[in-house]
N, C-alpha and C. Protein backbone atom coordinates (compact mmCIF):
# COMPACT_ATOMS: atom_id res chain seq x y z
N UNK A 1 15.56 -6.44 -106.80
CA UNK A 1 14.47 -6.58 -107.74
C UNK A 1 13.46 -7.57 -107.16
N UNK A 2 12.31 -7.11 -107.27
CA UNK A 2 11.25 -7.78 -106.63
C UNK A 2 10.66 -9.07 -107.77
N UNK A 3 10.29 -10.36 -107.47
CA UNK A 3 9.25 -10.93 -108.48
C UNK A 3 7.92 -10.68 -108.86
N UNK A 4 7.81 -10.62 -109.74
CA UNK A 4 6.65 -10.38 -109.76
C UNK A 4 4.94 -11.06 -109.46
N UNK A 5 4.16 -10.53 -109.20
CA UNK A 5 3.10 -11.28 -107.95
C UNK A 5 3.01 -12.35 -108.96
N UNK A 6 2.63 -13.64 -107.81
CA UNK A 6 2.20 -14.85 -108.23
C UNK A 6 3.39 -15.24 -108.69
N UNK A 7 5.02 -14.80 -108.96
CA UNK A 7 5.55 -15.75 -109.04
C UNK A 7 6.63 -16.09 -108.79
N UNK A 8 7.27 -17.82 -108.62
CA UNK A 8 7.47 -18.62 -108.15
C UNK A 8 9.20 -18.30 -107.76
N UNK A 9 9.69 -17.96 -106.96
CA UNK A 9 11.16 -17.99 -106.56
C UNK A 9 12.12 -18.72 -106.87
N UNK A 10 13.07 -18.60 -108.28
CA UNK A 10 13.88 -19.43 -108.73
C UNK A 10 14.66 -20.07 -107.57
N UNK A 11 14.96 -21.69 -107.74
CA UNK A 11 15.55 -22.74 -107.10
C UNK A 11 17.54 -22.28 -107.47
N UNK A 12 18.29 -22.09 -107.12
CA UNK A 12 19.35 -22.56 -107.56
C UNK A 12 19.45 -23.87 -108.12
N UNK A 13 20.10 -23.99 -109.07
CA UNK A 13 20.18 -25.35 -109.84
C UNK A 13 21.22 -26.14 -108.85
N UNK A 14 21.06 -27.67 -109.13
CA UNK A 14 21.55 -28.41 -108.18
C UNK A 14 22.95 -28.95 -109.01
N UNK A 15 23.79 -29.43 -107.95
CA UNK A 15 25.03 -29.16 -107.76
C UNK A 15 25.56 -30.26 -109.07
N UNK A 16 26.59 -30.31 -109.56
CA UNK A 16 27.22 -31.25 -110.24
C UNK A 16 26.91 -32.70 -109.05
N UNK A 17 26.93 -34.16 -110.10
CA UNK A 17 26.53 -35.03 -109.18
C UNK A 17 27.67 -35.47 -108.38
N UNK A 18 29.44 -35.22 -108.84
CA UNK A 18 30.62 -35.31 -108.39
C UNK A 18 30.47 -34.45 -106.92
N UNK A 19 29.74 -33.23 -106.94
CA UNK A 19 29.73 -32.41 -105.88
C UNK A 19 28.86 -32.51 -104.96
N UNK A 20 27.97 -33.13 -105.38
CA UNK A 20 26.36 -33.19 -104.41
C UNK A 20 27.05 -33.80 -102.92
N UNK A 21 27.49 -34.34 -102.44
CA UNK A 21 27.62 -35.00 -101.19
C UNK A 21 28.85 -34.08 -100.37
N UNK A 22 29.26 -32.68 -101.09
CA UNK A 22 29.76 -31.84 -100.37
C UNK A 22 28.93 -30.34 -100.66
N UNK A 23 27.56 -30.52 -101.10
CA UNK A 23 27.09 -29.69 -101.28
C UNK A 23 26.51 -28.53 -99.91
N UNK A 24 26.99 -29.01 -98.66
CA UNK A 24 26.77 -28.58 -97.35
C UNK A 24 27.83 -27.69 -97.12
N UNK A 25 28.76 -27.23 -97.86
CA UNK A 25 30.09 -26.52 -97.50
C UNK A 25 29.47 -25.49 -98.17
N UNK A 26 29.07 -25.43 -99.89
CA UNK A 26 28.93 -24.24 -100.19
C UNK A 26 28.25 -23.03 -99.52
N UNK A 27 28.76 -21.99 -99.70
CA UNK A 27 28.29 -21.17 -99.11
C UNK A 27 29.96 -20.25 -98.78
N UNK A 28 29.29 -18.95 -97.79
CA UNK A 28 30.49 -18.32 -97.49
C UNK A 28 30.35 -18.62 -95.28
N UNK A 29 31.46 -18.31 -94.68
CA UNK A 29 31.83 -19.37 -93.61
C UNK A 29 32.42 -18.05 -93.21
N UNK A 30 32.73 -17.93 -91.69
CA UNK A 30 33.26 -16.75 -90.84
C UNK A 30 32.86 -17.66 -89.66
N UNK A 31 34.80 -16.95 -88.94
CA UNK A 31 34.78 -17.30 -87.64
C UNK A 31 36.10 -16.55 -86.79
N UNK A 32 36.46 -17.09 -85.95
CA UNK A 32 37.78 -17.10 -85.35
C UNK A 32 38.55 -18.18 -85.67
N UNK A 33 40.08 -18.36 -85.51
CA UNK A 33 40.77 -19.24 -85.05
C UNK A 33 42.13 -18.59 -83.97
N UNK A 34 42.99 -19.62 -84.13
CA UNK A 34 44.23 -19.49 -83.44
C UNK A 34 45.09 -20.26 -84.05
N UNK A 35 46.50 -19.91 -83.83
CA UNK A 35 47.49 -20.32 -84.15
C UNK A 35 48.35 -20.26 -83.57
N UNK A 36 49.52 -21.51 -83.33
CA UNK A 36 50.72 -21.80 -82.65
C UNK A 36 52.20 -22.65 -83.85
N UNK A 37 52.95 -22.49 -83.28
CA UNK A 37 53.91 -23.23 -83.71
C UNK A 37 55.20 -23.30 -82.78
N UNK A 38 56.01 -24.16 -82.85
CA UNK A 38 57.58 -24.15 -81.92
C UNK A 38 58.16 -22.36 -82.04
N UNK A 39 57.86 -22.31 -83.53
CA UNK A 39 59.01 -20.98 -83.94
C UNK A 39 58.93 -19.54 -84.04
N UNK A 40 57.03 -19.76 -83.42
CA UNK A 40 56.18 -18.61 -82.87
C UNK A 40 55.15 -18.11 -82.01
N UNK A 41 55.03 -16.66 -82.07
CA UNK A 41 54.27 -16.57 -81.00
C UNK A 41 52.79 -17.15 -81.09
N UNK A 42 52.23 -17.58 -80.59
CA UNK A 42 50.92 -17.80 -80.52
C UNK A 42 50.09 -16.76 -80.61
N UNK A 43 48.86 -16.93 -81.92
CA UNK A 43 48.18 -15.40 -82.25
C UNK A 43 46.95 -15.94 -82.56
N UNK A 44 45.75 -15.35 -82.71
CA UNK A 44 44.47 -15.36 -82.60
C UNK A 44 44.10 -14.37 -84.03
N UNK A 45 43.21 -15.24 -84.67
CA UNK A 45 42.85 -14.24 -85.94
C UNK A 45 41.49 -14.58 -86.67
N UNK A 46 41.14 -13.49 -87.47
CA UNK A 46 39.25 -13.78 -87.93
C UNK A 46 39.86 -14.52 -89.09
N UNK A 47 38.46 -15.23 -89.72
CA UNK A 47 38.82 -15.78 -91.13
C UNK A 47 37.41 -15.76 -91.69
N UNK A 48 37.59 -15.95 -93.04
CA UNK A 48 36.27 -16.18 -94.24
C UNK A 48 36.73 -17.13 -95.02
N UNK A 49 35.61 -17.95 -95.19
CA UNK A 49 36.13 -18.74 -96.32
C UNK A 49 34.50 -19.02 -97.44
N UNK A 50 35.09 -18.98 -98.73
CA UNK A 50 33.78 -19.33 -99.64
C UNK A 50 34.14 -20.47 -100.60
N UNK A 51 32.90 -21.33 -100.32
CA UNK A 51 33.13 -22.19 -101.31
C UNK A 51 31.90 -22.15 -102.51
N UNK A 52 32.03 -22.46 -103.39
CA UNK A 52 31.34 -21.85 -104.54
C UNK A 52 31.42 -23.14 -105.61
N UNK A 53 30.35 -22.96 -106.80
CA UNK A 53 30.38 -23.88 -107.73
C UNK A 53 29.77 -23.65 -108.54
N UNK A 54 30.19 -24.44 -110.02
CA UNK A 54 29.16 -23.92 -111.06
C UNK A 54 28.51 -25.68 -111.58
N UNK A 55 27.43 -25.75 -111.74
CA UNK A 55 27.11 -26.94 -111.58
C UNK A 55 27.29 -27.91 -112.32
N UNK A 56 27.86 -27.01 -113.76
CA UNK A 56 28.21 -28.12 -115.01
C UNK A 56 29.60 -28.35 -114.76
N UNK A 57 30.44 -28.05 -113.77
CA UNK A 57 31.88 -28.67 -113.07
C UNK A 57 31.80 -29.38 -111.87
N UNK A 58 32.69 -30.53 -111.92
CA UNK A 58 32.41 -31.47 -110.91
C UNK A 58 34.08 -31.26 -110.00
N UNK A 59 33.81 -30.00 -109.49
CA UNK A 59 34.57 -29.23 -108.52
C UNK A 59 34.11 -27.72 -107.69
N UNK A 60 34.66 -27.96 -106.62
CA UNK A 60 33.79 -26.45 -105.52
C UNK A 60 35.48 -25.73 -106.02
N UNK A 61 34.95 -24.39 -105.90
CA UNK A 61 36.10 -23.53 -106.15
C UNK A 61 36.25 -23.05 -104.11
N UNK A 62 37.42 -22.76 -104.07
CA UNK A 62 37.70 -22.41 -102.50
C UNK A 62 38.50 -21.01 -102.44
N UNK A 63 38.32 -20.10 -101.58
CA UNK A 63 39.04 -19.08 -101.33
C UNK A 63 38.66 -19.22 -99.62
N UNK A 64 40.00 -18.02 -99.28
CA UNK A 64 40.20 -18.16 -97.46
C UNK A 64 40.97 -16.77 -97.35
N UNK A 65 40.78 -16.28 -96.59
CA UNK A 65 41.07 -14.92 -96.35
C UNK A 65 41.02 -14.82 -94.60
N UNK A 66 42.63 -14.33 -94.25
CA UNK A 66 42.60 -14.46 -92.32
C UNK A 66 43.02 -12.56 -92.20
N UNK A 67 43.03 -12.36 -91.29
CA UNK A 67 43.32 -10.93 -90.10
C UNK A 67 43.41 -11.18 -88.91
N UNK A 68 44.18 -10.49 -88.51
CA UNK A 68 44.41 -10.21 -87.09
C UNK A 68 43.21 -10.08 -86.42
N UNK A 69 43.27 -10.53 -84.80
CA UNK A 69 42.21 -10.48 -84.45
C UNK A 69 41.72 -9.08 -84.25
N UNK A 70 42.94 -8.39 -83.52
CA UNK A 70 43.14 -7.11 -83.02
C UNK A 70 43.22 -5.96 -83.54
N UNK A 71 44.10 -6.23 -84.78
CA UNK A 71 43.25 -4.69 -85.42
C UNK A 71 42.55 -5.25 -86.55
N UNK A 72 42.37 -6.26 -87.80
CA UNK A 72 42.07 -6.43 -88.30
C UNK A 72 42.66 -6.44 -89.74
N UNK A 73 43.92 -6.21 -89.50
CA UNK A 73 44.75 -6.09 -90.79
C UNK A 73 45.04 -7.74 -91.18
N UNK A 74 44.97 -7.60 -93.04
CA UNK A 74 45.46 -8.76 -93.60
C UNK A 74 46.39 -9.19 -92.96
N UNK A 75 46.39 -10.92 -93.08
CA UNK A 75 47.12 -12.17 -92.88
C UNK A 75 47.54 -12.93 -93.88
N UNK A 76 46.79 -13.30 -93.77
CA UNK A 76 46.82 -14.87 -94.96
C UNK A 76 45.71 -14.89 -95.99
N UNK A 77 45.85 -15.51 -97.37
CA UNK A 77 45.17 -15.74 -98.67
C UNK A 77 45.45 -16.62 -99.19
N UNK A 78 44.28 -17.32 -99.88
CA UNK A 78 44.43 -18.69 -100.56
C UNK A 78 43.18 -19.01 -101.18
N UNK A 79 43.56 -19.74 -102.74
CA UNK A 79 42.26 -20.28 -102.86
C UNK A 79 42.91 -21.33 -103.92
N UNK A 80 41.52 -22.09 -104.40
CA UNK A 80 41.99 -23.59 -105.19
C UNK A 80 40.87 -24.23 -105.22
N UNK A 81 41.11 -25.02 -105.34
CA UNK A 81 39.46 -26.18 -105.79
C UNK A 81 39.67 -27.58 -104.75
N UNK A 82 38.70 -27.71 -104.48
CA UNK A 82 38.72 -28.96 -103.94
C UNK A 82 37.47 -30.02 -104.90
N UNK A 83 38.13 -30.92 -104.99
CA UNK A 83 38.23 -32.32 -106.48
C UNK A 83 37.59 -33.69 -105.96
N UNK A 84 36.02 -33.85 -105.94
CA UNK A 84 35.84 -35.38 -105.29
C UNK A 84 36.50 -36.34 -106.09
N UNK A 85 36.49 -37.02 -105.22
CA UNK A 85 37.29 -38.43 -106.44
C UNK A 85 36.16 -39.88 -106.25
N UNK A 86 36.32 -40.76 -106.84
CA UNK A 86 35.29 -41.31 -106.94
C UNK A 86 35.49 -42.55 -105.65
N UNK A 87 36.54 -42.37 -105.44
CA UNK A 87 36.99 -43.06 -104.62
C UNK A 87 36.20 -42.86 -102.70
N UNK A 88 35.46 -41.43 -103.00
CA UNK A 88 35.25 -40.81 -101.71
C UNK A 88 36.05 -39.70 -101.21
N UNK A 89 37.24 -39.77 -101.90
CA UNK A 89 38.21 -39.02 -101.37
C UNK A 89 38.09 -37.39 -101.99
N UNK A 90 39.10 -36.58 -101.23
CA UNK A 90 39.02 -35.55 -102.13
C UNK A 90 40.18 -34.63 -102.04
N UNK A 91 40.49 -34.54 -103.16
CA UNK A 91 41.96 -33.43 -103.57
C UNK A 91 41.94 -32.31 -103.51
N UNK A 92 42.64 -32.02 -102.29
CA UNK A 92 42.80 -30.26 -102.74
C UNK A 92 43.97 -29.57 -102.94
N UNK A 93 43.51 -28.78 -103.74
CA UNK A 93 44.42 -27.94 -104.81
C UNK A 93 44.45 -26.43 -104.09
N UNK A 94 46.12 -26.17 -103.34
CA UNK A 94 45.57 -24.73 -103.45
C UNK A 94 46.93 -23.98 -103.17
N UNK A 95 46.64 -22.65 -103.81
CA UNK A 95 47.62 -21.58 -103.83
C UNK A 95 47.76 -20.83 -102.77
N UNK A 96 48.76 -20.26 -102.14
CA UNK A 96 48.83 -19.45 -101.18
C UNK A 96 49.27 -17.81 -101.45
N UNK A 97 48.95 -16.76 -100.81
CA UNK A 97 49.42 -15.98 -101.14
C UNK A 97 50.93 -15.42 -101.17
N UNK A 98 51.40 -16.34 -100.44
CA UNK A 98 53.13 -16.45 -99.33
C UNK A 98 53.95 -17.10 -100.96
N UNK A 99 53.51 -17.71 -102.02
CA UNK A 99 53.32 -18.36 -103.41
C UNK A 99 53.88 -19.77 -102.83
N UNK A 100 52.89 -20.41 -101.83
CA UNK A 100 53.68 -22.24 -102.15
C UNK A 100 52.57 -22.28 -102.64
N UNK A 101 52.47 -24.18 -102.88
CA UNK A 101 51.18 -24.47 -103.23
C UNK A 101 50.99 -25.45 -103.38
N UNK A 102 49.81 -26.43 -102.68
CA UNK A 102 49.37 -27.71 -102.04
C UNK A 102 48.81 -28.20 -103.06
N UNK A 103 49.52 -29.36 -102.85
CA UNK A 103 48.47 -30.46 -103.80
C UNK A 103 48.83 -31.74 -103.04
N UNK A 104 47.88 -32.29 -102.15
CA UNK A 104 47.80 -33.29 -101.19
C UNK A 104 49.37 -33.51 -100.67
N UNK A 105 49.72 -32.49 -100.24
CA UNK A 105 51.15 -32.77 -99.67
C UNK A 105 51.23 -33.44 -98.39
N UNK A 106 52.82 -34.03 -97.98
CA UNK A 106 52.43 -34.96 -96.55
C UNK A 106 52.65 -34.05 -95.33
N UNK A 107 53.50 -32.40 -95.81
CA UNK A 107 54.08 -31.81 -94.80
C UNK A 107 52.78 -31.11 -94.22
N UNK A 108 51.73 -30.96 -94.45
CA UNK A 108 50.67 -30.39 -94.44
C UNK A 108 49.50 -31.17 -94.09
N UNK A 109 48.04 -30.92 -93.25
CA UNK A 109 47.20 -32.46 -93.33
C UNK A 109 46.42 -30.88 -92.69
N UNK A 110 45.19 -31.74 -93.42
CA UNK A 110 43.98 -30.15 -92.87
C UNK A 110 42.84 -31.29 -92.81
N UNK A 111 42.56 -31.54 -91.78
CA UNK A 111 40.81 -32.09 -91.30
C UNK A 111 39.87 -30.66 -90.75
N UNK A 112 38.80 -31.13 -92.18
CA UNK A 112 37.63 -30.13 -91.94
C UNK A 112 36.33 -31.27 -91.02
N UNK A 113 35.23 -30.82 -90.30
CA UNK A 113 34.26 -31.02 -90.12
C UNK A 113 33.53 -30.14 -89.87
N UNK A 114 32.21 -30.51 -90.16
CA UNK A 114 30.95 -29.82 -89.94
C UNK A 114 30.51 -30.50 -89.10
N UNK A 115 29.86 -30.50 -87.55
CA UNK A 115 28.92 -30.65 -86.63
C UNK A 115 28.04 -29.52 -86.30
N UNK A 116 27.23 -29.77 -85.78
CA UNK A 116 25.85 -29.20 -85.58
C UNK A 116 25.91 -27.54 -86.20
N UNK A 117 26.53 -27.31 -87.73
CA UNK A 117 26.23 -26.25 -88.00
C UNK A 117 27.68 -25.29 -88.42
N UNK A 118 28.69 -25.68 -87.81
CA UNK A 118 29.87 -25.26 -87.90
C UNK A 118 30.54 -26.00 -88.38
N UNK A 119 31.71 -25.39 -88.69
CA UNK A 119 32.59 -25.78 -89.38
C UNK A 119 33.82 -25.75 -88.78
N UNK A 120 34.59 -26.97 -88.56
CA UNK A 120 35.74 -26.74 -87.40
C UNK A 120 37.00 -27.46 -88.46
N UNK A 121 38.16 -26.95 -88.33
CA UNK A 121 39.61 -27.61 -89.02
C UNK A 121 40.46 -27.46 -88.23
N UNK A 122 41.66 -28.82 -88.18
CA UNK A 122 42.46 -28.52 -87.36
C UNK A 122 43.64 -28.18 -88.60
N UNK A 123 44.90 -27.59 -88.60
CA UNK A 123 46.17 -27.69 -89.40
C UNK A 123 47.14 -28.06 -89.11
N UNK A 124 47.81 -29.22 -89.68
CA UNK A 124 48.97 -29.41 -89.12
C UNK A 124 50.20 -29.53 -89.99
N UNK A 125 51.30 -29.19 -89.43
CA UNK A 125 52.62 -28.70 -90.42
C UNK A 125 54.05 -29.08 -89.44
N UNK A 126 55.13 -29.75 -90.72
CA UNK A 126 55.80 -29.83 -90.47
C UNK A 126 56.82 -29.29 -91.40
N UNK A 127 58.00 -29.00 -90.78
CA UNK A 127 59.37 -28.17 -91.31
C UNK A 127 60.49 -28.52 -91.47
N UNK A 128 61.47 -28.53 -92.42
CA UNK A 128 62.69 -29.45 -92.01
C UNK A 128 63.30 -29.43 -90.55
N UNK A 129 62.92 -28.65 -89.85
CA UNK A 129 63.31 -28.76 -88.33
C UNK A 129 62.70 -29.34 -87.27
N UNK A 130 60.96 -29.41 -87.77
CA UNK A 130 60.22 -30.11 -86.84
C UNK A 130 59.16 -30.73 -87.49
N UNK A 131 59.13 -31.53 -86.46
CA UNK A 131 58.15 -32.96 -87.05
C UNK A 131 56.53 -32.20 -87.15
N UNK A 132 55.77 -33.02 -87.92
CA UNK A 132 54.06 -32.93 -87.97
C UNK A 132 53.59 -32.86 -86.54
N UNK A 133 53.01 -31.48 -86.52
CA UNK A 133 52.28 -30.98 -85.01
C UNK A 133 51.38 -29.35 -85.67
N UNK A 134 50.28 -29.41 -84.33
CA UNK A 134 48.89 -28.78 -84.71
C UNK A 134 50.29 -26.95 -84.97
N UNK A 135 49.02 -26.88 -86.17
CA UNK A 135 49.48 -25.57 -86.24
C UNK A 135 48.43 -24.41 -86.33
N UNK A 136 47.27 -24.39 -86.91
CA UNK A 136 46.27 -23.58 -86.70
C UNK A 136 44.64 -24.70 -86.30
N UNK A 137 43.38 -24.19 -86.02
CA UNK A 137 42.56 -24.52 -85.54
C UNK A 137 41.41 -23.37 -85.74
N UNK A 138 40.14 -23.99 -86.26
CA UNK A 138 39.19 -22.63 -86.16
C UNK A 138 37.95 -22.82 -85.92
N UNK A 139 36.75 -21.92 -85.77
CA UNK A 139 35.57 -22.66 -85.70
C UNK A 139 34.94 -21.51 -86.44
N UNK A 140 33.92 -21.79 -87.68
CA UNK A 140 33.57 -21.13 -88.39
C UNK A 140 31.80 -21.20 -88.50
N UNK A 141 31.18 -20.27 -88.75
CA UNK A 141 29.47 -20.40 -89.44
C UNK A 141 29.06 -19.98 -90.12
N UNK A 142 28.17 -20.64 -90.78
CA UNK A 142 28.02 -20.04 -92.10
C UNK A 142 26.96 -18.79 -92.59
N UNK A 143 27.07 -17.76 -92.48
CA UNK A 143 26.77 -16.57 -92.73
C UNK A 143 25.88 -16.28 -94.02
């Protein structure tokens, strides 16, 4: 649907003020990663991820969706919210499709960054058999 002449292109409304200082994530994100562990093979796979918000909640909603690199068949699913805290910090909440489900656990540690445009995370996991070590890695843009 077109506007009509002369007028003005609605703004998206701006973010909850809890959210504003992660307001650089929203959006939807595509990339590659990889993955390793002791107890497997090492595999290579696409991913999407969207983060989303409604502005009178002072939380981004998250979903993640992986495939194979190679043919493209489902992997992995997840989604949850991630929670600023006032502290700076931020909680995330999330379900898996496998049914565990994170809530700042220690066996688990996910560093996101954004540099010049991308979006890079490392994952790391540990098992009652083995200690905390990298388990997935990705580099994503936002689309």
């Amino acid at each position: 649907m077109e506007a009509a002449a002369g007028a003005t292109p609605s703004q998206p409304p701006a973010p909850h003020p809890a959210v504003a200082p992660l307001a650089f994530l929203l959006g939807k994100w595509r990339g590659e990663g990889q993955g390793s562990f002791p107890t497997i093979t090492p595999f290579r796979y696409g991913e999407e991820l969207l983060f989303s918000h409604h502005p009178s909640k002072p939380v981004i909603s998250y979903t993640q969706r992986t495939w194979k690199a190679v043919s493209g068949e489902p992997m992995h699913a997840e989604s949850g919210y991630w929670r600023p805290r006032p502290d700076g910090s931020i909680e995330v909440v999330i379900a898996q499709s496998t049914g565990l489900s994170e809530v700042q656990v220690k066996q688990i540690t996910r560093d996101f960054q954004v540099v010049d445009g991308e979006l890079s995370y490392v994952v790391q996991m540990a098992t009652n058999a083995t200690s905390l070590q990298p388990h997935l890695k990705a580099l994503l843009k936002k689309i």
